[in-house]
Protein backbone atom coordinates (compact mmCIF):
# COMPACT_ATOMS: atom_id res chain seq x y z
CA UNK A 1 0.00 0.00 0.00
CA UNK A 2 0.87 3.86 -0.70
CA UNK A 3 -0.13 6.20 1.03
CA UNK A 4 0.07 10.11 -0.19
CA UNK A 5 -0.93 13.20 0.88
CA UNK A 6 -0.84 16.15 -0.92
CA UNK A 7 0.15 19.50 0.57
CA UNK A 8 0.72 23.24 -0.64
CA UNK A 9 -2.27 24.17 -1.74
CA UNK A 10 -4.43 27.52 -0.25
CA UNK A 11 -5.29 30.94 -1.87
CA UNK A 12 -3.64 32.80 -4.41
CA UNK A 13 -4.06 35.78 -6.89
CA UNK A 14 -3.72 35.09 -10.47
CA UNK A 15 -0.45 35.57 -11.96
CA UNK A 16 1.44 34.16 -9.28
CA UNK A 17 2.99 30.71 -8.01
CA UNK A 18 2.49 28.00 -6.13
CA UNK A 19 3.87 24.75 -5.31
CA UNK A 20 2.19 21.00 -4.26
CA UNK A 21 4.12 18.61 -2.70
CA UNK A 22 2.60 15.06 -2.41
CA UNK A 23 4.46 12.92 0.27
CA UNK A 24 4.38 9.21 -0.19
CA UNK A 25 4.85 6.43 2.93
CA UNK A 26 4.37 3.04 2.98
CA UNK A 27 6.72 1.98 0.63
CA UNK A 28 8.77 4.07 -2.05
CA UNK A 29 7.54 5.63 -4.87
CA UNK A 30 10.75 4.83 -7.20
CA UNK A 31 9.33 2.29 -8.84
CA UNK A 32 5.64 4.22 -9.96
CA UNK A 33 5.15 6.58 -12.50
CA UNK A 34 2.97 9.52 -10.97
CA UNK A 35 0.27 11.76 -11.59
CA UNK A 36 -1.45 15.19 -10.80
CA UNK A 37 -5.31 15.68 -11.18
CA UNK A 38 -7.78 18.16 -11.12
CA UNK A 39 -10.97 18.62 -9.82
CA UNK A 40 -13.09 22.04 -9.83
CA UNK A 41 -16.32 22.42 -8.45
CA UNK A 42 -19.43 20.30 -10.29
CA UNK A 43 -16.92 19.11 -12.79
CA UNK A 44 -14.74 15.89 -13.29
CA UNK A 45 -11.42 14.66 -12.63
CA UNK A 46 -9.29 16.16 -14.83
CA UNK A 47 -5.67 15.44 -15.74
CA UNK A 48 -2.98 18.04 -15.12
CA UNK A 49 0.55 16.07 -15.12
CA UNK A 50 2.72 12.73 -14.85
CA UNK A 51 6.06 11.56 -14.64
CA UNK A 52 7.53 8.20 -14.77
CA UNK A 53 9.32 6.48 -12.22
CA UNK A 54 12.75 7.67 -13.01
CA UNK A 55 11.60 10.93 -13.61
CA UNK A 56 13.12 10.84 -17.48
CA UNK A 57 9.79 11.74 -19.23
CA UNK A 58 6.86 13.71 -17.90
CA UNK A 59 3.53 14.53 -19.90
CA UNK A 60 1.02 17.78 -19.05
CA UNK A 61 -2.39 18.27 -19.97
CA UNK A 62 -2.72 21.29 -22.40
CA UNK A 63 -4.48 23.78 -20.40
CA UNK A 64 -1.10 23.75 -17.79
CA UNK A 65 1.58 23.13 -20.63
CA UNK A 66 4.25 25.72 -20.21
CA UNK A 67 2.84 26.98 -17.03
CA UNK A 68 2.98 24.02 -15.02
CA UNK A 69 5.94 21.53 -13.82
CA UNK A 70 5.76 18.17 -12.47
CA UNK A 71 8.83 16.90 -11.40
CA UNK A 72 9.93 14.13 -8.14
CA UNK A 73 12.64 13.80 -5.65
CA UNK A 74 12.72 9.88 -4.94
CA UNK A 75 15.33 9.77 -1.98
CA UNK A 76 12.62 11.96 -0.70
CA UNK A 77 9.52 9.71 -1.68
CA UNK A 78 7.65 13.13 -2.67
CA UNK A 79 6.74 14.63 -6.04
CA UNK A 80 6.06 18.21 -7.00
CA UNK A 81 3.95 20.50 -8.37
CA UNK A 82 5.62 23.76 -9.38
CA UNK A 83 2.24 26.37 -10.56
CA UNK A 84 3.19 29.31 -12.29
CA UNK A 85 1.64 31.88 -14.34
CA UNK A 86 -1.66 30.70 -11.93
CA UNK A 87 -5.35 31.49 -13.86
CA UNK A 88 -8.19 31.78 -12.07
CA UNK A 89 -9.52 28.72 -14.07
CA UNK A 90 -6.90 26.66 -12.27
CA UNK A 91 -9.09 26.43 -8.83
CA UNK A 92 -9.81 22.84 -8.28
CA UNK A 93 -8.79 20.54 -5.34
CA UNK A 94 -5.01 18.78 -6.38
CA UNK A 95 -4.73 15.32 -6.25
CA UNK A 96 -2.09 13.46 -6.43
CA UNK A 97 -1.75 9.36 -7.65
CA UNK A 98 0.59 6.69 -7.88
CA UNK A 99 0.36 4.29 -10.98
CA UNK A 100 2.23 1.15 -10.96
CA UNK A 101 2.92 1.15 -14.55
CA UNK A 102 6.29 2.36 -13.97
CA UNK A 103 7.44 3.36 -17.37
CA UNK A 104 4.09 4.68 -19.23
CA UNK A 105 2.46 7.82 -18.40
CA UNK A 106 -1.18 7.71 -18.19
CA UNK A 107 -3.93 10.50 -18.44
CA UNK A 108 -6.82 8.38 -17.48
CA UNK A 109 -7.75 8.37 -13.78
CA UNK A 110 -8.24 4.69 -13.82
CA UNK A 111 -4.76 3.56 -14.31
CA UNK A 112 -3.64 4.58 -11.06
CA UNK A 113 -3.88 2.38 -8.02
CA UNK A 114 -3.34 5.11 -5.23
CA UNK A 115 -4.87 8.32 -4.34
CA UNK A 116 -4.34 11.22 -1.58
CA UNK A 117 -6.81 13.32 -0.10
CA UNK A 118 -6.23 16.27 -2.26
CA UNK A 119 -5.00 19.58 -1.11
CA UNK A 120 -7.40 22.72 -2.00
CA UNK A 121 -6.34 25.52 -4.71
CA UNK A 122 -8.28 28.81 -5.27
CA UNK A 123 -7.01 31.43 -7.30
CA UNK A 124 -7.99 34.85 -6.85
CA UNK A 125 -8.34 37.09 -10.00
């Protein structure tokens, strides 16, 4: 079992920065690729980011390309969220998954196996 737990989110104005950390425990996350989701308000689960295991390739959804960076610290067991360039549209609750499909990157919520709680983001405009 994996256990995550997202932190870093809170309030922000638009056109400024923020970063998620999601902690993993329970056993290391160096051998799953991992994801970032999305979820606003009345709307589905949306995909924002993933990175495999080693951290080699990573893989955004187009409304965060260029703005957003995923990237993982495995000694650390934790993976990032850098948010810059925030829009208001980008207020959803985070979450962040593990997928055990260490070397593909997946966009579909079903192909990961472990969830955290999320961690709240509301941008200001």
């Amino acid at each position: 079992q994996v256990q995550l737990v997202e932190s870093g989110g809170g309030l922000v104005q638009a056109g400024g920065s923020l970063r998620l950390s999601c902690a993993a425990s329970g056993r290391t996350i160096d051998s799953y690729s991992m994801g970032w989701f999305r979820q606003a308000p009345g709307k589905e689960r949306n995909f924002v980011a993933a990175i495999t295991s080693s951290g080699s390739q990573t893989y955004y959804g187009e409304p965060v390309k260029g703005r957003f960076t995923i990237s993982r610290d495995n000694a650390k067991n934790t993976v990032y969220l850098q948010m810059n360039a925030i829009k208001p549209e980008d207020t959803a609750v985070y979450y962040c998954a593990a997928s055990r499909n260490r070397y593909t990157i997946f966009s579909e919520p079903n192909y990961y196996d472990y969830w955290g709680q999320g961690t709240l983001v509301t941008v200001s405009s």
